[in-house]
Each structure stands twice: as structure tokens, then as C-alpha cells.
PDB file of N, CA and C in Angstrom:
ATOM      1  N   UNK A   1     200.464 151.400 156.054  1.00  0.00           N
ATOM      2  CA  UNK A   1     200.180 151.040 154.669  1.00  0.00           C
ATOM      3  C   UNK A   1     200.929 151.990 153.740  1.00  0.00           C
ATOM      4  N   UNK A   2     201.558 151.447 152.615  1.00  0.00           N
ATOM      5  CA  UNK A   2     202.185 152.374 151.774  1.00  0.00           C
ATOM      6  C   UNK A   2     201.493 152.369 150.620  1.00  0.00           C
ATOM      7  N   UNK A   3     201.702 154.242 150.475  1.00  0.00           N
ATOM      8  CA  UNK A   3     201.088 154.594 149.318  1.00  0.00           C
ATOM      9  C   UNK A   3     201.707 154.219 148.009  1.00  0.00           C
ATOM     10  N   UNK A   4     200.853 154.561 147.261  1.00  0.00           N
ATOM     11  CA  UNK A   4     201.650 154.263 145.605  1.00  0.00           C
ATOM     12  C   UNK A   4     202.946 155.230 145.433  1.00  0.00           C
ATOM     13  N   UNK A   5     202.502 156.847 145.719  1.00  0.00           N
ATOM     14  CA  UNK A   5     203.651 157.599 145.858  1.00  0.00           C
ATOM     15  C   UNK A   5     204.979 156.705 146.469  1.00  0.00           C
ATOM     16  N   UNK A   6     204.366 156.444 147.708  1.00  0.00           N
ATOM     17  CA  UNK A   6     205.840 155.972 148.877  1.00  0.00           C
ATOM     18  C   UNK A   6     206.968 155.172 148.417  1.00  0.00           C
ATOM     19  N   UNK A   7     205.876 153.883 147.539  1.00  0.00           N
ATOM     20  CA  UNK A   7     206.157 153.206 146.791  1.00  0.00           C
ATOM     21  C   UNK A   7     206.976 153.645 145.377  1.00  0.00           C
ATOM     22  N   UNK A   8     206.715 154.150 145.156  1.00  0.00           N
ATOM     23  CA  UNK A   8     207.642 155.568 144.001  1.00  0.00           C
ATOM     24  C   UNK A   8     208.773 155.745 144.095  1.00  0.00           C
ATOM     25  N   UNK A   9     208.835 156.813 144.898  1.00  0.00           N
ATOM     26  CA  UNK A   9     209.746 157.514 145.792  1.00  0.00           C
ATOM     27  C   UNK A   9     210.781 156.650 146.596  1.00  0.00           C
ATOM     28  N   UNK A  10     210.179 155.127 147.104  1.00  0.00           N
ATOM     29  CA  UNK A  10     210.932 154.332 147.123  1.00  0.00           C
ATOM     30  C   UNK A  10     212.000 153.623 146.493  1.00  0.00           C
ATOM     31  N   UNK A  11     211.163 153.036 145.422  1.00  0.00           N
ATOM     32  CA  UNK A  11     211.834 152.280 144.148  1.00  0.00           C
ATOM     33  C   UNK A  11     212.870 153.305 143.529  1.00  0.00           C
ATOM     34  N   UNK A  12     212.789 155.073 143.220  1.00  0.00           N
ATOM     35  CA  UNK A  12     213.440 155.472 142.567  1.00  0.00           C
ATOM     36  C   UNK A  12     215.086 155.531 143.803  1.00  0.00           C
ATOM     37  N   UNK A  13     214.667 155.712 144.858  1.00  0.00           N
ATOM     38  CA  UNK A  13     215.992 155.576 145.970  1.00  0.00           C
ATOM     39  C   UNK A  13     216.531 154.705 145.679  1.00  0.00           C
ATOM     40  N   UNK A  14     215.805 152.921 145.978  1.00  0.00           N
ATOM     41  CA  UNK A  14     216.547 151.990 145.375  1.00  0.00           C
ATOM     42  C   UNK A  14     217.283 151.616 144.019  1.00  0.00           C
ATOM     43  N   UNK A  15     216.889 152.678 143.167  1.00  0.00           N
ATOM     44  CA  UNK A  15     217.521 152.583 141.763  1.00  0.00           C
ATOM     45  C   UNK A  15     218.538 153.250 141.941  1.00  0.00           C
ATOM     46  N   UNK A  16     218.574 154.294 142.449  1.00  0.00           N
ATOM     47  CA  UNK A  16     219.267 154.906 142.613  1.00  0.00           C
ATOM     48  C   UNK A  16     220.845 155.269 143.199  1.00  0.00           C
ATOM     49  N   UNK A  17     220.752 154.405 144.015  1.00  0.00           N
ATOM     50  CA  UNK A  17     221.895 153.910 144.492  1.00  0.00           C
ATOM     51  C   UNK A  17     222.254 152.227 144.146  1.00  0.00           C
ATOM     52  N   UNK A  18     221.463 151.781 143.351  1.00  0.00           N
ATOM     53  CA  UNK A  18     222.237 150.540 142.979  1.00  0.00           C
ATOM     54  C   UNK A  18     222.743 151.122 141.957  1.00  0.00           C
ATOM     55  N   UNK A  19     222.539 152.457 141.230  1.00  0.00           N
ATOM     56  CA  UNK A  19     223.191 152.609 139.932  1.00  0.00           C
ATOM     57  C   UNK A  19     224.358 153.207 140.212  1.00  0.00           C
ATOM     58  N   UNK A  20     224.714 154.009 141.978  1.00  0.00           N
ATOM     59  CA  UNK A  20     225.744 154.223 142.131  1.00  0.00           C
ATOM     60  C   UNK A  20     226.802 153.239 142.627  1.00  0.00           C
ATOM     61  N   UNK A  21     226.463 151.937 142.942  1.00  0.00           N
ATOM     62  CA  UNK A  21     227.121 151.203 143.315  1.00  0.00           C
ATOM     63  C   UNK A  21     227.660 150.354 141.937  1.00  0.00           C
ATOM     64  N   UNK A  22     226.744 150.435 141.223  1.00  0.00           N
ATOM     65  CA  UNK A  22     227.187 149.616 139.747  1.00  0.00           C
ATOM     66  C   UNK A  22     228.409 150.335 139.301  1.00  0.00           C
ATOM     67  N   UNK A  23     228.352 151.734 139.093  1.00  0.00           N
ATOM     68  CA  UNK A  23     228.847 152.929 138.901  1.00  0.00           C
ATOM     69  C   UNK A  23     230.246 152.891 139.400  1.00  0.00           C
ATOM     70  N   UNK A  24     230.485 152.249 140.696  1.00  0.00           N
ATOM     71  CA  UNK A  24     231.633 152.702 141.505  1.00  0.00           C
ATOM     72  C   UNK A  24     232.461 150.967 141.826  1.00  0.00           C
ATOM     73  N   UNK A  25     231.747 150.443 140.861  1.00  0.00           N
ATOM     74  CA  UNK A  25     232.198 148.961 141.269  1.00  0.00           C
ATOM     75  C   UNK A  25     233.617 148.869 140.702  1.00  0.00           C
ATOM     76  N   UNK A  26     234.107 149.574 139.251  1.00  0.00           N
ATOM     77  CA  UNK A  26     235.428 149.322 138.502  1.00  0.00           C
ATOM     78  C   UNK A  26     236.423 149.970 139.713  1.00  0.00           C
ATOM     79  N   UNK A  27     236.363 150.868 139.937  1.00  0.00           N
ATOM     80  CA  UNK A  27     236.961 151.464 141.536  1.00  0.00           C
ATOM     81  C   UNK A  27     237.212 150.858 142.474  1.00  0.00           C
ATOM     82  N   UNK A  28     236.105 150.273 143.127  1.00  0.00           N
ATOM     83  CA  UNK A  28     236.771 149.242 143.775  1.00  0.00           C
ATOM     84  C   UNK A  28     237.418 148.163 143.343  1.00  0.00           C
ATOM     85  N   UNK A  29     237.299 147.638 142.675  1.00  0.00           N
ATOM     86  CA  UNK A  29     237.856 146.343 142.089  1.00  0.00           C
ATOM     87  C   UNK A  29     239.206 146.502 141.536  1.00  0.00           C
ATOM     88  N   UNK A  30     239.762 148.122 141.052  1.00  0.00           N
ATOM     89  CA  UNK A  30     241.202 148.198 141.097  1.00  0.00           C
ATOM     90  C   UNK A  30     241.818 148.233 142.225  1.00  0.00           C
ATOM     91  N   UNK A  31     241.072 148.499 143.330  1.00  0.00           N
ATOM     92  CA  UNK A  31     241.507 148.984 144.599  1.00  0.00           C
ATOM     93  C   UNK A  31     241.894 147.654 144.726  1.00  0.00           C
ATOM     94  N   UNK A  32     241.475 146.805 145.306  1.00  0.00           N
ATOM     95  CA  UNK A  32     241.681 145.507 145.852  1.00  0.00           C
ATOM     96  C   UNK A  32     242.267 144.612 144.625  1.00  0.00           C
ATOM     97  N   UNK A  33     243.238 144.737 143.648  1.00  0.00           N
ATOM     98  CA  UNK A  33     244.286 144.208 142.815  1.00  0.00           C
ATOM     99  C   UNK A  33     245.030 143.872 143.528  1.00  0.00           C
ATOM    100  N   UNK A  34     245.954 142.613 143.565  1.00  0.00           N
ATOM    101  CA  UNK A  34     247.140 142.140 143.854  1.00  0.00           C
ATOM    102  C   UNK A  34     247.720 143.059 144.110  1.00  0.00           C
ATOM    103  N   UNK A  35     248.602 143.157 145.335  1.00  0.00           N
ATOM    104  CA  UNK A  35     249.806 144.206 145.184  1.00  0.00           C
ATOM    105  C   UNK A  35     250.885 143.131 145.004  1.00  0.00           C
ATOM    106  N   UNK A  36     252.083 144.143 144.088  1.00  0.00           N
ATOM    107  CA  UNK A  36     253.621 143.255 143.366  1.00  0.00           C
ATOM    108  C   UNK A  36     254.678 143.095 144.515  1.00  0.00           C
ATOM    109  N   UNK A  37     255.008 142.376 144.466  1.00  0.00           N
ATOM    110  CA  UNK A  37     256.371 141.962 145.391  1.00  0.00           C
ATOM    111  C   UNK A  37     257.351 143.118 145.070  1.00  0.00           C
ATOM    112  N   UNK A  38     257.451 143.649 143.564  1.00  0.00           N
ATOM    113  CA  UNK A  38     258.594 144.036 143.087  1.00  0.00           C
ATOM    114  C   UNK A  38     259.354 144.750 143.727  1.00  0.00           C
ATOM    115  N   UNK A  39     260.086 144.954 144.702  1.00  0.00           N
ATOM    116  CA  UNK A  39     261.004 146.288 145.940  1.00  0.00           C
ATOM    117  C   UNK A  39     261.777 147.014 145.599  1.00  0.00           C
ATOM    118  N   UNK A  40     262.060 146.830 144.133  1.00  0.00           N
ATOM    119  CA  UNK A  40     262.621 147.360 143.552  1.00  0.00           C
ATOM    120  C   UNK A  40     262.359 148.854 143.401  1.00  0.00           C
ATOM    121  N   UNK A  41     261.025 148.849 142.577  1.00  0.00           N
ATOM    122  CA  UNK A  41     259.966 149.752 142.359  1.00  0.00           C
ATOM    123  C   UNK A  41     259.122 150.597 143.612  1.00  0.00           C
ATOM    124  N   UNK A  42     258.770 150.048 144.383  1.00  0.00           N
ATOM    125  CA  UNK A  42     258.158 150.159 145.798  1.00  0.00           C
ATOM    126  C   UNK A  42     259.321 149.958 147.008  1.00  0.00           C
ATOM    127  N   UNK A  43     259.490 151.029 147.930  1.00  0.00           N
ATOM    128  CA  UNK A  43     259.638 150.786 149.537  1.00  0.00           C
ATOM    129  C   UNK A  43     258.774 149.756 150.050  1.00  0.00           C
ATOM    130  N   UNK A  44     259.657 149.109 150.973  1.00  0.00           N
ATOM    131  CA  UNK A  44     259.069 148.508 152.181  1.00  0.00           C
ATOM    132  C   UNK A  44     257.547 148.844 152.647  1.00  0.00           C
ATOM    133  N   UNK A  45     257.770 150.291 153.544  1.00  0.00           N
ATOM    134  CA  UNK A  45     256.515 151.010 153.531  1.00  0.00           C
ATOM    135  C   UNK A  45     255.138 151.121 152.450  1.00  0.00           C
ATOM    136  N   UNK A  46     255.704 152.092 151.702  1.00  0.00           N
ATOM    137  CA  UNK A  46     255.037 151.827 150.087  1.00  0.00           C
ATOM    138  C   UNK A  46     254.212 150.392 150.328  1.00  0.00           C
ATOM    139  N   UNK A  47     255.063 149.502 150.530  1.00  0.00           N
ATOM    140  CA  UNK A  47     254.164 148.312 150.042  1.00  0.00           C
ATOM    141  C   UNK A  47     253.118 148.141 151.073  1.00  0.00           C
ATOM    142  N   UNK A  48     253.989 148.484 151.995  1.00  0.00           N
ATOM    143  CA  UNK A  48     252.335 148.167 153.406  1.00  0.00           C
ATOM    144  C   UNK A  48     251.174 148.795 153.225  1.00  0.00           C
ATOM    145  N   UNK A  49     251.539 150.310 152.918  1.00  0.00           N
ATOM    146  CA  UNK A  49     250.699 151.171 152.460  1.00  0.00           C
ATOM    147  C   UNK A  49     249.645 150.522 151.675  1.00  0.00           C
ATOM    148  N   UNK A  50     250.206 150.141 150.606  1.00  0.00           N
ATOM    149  CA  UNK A  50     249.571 149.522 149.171  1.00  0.00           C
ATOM    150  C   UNK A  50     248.882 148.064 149.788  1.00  0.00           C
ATOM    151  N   UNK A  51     249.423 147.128 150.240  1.00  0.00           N
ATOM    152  CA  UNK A  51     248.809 146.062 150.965  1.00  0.00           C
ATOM    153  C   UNK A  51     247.545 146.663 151.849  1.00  0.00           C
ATOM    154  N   UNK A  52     247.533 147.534 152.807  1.00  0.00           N
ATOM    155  CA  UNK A  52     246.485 148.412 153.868  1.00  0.00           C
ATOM    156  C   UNK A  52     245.214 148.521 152.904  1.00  0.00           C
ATOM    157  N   UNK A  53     246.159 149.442 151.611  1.00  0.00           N
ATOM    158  CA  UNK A  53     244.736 150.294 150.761  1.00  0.00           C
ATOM    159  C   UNK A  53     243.954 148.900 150.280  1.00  0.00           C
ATOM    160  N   UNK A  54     244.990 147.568 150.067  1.00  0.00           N
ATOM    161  CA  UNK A  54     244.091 146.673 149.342  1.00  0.00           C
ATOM    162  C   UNK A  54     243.248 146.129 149.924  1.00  0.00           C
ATOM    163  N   UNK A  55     243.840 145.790 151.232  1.00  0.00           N
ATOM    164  CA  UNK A  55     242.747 145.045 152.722  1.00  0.00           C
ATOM    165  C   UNK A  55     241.127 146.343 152.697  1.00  0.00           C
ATOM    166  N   UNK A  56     241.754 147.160 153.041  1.00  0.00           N
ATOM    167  CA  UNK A  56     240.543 148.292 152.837  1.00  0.00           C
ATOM    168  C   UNK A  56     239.290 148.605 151.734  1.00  0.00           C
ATOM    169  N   UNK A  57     239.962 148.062 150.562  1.00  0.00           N
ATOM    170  CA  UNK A  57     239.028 148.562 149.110  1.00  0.00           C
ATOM    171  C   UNK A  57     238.901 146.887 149.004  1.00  0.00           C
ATOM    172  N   UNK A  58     239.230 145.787 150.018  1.00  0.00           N
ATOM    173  CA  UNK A  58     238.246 144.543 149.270  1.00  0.00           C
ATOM    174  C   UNK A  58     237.079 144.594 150.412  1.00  0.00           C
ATOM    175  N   UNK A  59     237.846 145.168 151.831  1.00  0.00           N
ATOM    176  CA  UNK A  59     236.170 145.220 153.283  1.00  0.00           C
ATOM    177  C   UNK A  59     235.139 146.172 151.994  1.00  0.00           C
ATOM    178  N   UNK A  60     235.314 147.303 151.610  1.00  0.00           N
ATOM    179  CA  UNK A  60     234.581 148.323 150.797  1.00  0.00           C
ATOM    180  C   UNK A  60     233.762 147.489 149.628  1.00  0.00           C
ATOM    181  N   UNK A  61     234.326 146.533 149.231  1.00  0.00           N
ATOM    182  CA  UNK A  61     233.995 146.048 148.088  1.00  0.00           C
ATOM    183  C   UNK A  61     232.793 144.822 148.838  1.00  0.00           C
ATOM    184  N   UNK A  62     233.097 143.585 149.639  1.00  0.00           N
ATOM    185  CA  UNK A  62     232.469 143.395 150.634  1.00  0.00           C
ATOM    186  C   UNK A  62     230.948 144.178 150.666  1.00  0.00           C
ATOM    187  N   UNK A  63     231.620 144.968 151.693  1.00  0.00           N
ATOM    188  CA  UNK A  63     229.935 145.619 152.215  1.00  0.00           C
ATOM    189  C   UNK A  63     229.584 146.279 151.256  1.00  0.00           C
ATOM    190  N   UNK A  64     229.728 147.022 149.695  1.00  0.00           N
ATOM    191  CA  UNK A  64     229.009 147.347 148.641  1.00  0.00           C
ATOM    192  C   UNK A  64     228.527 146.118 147.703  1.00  0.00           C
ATOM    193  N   UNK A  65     228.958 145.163 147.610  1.00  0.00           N
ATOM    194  CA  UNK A  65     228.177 143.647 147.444  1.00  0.00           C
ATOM    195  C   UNK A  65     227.134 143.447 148.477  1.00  0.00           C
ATOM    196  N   UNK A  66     227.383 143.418 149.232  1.00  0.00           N
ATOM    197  CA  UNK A  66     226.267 143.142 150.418  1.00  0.00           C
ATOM    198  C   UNK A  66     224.862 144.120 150.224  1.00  0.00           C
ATOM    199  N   UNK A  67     225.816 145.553 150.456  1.00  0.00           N
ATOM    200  CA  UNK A  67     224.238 146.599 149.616  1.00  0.00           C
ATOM    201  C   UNK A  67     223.807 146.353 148.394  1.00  0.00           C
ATOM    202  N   UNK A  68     224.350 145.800 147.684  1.00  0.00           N
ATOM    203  CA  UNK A  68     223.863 145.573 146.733  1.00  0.00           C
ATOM    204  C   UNK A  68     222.724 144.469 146.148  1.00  0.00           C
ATOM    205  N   UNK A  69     223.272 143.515 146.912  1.00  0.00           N
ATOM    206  CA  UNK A  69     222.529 142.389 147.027  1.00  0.00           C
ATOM    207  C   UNK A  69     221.349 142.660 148.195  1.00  0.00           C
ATOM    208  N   UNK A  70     220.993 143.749 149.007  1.00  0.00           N
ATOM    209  CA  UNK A  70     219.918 143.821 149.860  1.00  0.00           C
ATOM    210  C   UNK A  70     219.057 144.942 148.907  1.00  0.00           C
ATOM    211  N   UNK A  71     219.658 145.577 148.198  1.00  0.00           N
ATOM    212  CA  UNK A  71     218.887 146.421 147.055  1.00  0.00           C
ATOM    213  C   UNK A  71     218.085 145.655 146.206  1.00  0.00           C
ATOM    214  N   UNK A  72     218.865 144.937 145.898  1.00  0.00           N
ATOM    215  CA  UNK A  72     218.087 144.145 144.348  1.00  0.00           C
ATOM    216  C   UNK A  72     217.365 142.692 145.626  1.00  0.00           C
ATOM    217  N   UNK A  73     217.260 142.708 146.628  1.00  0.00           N
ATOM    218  CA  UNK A  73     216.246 141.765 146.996  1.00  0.00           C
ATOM    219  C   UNK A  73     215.485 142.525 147.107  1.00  0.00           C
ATOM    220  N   UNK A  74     215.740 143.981 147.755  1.00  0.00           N
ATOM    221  CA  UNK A  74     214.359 144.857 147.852  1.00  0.00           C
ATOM    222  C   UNK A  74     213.384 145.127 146.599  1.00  0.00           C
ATOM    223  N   UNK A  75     214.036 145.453 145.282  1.00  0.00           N
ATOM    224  CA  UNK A  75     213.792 145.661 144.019  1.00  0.00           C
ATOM    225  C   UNK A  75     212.395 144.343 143.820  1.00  0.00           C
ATOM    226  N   UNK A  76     213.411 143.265 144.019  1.00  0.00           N
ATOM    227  CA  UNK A  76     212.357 141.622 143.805  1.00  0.00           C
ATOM    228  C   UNK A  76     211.030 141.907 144.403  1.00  0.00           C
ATOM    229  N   UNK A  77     211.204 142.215 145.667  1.00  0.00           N
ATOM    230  CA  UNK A  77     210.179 142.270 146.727  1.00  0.00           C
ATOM    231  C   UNK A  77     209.006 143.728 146.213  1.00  0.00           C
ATOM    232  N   UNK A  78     209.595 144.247 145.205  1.00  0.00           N
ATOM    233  CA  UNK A  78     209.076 145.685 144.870  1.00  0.00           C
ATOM    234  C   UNK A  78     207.497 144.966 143.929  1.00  0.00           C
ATOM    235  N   UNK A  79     208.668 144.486 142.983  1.00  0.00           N
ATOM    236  CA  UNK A  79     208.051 143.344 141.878  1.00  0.00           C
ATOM    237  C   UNK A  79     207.057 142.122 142.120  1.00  0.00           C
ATOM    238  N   UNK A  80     207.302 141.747 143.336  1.00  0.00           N
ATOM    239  CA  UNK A  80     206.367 140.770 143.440  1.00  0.00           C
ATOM    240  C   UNK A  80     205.199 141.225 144.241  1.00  0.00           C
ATOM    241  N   UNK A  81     205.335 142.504 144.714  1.00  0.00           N
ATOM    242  CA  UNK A  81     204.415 142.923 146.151  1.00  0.00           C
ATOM    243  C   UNK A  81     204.126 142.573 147.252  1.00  0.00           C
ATOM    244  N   UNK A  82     205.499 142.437 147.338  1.00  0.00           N
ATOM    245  CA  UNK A  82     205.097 142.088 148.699  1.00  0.00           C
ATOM    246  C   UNK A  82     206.191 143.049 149.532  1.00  0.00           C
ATOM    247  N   UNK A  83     206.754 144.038 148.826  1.00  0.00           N
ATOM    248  CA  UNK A  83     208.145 145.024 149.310  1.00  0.00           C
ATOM    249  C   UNK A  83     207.076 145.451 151.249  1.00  0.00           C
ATOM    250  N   UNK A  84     207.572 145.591 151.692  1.00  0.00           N
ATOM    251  CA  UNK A  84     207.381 146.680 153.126  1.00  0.00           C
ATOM    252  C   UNK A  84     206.704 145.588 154.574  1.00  0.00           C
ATOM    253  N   UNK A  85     206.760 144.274 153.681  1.00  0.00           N
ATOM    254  CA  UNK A  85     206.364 143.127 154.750  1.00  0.00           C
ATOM    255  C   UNK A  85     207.838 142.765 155.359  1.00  0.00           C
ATOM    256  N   UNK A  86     207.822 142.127 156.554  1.00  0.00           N
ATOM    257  CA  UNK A  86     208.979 141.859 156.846  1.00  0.00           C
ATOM    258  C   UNK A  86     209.017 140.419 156.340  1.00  0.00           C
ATOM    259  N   UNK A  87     210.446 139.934 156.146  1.00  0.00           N
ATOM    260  CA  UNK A  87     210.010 138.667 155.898  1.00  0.00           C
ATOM    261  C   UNK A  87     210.576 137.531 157.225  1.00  0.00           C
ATOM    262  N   UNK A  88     210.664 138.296 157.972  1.00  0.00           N
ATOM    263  CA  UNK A  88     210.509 137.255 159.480  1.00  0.00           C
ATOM    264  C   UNK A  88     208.916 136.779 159.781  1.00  0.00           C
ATOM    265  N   UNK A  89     208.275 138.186 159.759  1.00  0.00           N
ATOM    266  CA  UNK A  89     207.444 137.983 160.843  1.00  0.00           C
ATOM    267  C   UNK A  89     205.922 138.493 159.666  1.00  0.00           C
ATOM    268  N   UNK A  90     206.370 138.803 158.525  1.00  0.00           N
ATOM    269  CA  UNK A  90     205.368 139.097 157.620  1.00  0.00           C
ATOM    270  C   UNK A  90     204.076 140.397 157.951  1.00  0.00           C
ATOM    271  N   UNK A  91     204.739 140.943 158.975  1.00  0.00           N
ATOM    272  CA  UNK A  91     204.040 142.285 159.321  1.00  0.00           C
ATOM    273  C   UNK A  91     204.536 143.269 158.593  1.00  0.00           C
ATOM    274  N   UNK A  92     203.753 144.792 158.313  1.00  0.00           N
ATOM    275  CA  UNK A  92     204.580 145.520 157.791  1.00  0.00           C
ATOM    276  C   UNK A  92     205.545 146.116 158.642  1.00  0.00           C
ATOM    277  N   UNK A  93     206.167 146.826 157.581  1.00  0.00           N
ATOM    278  CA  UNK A  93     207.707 147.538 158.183  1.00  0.00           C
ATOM    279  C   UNK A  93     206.924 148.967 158.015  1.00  0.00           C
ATOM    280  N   UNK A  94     207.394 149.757 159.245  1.00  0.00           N
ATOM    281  CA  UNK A  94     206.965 150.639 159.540  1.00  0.00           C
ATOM    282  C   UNK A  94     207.711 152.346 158.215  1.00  0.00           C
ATOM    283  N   UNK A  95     206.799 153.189 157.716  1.00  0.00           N
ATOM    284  CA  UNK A  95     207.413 153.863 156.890  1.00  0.00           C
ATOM    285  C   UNK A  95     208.567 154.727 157.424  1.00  0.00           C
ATOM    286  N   UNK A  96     208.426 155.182 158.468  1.00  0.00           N
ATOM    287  CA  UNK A  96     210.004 155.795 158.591  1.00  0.00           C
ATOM    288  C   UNK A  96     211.380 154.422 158.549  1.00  0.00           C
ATOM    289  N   UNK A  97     210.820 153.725 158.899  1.00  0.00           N
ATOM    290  CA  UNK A  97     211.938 152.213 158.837  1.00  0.00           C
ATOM    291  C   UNK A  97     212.439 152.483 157.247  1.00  0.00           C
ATOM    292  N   UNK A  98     211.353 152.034 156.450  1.00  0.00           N
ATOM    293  CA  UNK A  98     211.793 152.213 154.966  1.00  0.00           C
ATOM    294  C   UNK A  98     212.619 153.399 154.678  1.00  0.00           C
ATOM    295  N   UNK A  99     212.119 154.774 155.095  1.00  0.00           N
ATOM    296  CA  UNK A  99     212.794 156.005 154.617  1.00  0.00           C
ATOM    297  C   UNK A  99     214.154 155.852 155.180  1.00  0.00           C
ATOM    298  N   UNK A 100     214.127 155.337 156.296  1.00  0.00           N
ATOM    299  CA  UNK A 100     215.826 155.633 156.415  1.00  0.00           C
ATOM    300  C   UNK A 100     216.472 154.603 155.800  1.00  0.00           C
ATOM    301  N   UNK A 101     215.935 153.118 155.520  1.00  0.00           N
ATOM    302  CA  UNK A 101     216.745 152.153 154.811  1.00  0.00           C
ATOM    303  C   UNK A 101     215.957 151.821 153.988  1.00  0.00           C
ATOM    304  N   UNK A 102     215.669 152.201 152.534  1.00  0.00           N
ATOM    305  CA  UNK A 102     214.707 151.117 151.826  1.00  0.00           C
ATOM    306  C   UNK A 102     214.844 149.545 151.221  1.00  0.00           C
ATOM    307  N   UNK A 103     216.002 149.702 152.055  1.00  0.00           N
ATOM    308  CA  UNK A 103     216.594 147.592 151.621  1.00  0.00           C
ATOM    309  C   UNK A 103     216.205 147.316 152.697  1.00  0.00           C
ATOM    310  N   UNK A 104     215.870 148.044 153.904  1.00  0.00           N
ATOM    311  CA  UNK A 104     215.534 146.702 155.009  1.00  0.00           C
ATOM    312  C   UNK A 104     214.146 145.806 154.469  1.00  0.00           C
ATOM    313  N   UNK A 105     214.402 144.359 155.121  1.00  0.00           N
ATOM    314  CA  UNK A 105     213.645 143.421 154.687  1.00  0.00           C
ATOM    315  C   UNK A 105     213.066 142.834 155.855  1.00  0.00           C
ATOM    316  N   UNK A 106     213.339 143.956 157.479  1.00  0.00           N
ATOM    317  CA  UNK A 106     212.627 143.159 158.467  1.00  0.00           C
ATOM    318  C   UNK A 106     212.157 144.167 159.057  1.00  0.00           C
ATOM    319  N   UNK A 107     210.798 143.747 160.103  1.00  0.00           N
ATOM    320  CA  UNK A 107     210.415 144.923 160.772  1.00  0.00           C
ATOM    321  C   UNK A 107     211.371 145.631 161.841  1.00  0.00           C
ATOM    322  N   UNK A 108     211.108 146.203 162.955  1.00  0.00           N
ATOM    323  CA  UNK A 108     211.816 146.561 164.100  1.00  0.00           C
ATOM    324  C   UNK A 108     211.665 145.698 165.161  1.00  0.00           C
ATOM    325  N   UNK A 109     210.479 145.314 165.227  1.00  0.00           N
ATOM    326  CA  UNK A 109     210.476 144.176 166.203  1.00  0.00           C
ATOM    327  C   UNK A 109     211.539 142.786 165.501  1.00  0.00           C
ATOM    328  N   UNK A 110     211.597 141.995 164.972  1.00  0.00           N
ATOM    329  CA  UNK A 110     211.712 140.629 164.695  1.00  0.00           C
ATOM    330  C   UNK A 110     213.408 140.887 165.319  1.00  0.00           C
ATOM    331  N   UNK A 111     214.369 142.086 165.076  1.00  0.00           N
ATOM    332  CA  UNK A 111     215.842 141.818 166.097  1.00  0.00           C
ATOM    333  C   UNK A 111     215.377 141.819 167.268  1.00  0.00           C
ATOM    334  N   UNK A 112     214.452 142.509 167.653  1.00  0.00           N
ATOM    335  CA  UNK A 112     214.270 142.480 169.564  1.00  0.00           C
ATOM    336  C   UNK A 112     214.005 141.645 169.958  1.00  0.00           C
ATOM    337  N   UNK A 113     212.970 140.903 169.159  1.00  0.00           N
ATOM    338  CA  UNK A 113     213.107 139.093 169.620  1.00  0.00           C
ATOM    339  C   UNK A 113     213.731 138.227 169.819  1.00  0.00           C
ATOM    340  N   UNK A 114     214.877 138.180 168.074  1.00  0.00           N
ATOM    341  CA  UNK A 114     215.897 137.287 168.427  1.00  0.00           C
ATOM    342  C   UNK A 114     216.743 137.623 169.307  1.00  0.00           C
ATOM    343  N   UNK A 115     216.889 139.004 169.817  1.00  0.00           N
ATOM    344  CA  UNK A 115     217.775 139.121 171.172  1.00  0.00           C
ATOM    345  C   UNK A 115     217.409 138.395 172.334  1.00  0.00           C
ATOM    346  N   UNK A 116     216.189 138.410 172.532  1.00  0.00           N
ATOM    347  CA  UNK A 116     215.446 138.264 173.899  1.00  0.00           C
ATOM    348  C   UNK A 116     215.385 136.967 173.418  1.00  0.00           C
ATOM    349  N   UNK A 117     215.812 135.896 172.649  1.00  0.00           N
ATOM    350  CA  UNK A 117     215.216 134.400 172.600  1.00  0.00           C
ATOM    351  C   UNK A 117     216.326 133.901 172.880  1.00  0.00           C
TER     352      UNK A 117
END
């Protein structure tokens, strides 16, 4: 069962890093810009380089959308009360589960199942 504290201490983690991801979003999003044909300006190399960094900062951009979007479902779930249930199996999620991820949205059991099914 989670306390009101836990619950606290929770929500401020989850703010917390969605504000660094909000924070760090213009960053990525230059990262993953078109790179120019121009060869003029740029080597061969250079450009691969620059093509690499872009493949790289849109995966980055990717999985910080993804956290982001498991933050602000957690946030919802904060709001409606029902945050620390899983929503597979509607049991709670155990508190060290939360402390190390407070976006998870499933218990520990509900992957061991779908493995074993």
C-alpha cells in the first residue's frame, strides 16, 4: 500500500524528469534535422558522420517520446487514483518496482506470464 508521502515523492520524480525531457526536447530535435547533400561544404565522411549523429538523435528522440508518454500516463494514473495498480492484472505494483521506475504501469508478475503463455 502506498503512502501519501510515497505518493509525493513519487509524483515530484515524475515531474521531474518530464520537465527534463521537455527541457531537452529542442536538442534533440536539432539533432535529427535533415542533413544537406551540399559536398561542397562537407566531406564525404563529414557527411556520414552527420547522417550517424542524425540516425542516433532521432533513436534518442524515439525513446525520450516513449518516456515521456509513460510519464504523463503515470501522471493520469496519479490523478485518477488509481497510480501503483497494474493495469494488466489490477494488483498493486510492488514499492521498490515504483522506486526504481515510477512510469511502470505493470506489476512484476503480468511479463512472467506473458512469457510462460
Amino acid at each position: 500500500m502506498l503512502t501519501d508521502e510515497n505518493i509525493r515523492e513519487l509524483r515530484q520524480r515524475l515531474e521531474a524528469e518530464l520537465a527534463v525531457l521537455l527541457g531537452h526536447r529542442q536538442v534533440r530535435e536539432a539533432g535529427a534535422e535533415t542533413v544537406e547533400l551540399d559536398q561542397t561544404r562537407t566531406g564525404r565522411l563529414s557527411r556520414m558522420d552527420a547522417l550517424q549523429g542524425q540516425a542516433m538523435a532521432k533513436a534518442a528522440a524515439a525513446l525520450a517520446g516513449e518516456r515521456e508518454r509513460r510519464i504523463r500516463a503515470a501522471l493520469r494514473r496519479l490523478d485518477e487514483g488509481n497510480y501503483g495498480d497494474c493495469v494488466r492484472c489490477d494488483e498493486p505494483i510492488v514499492l521498490g518496482r515504483l522506486m526504481a521506475d515510477p512510469a511502470t504501469a505493470i506489476c512484476i508478475h503480468c511479463p512472467e506470464r506473458a512469457e510462460r503463455s
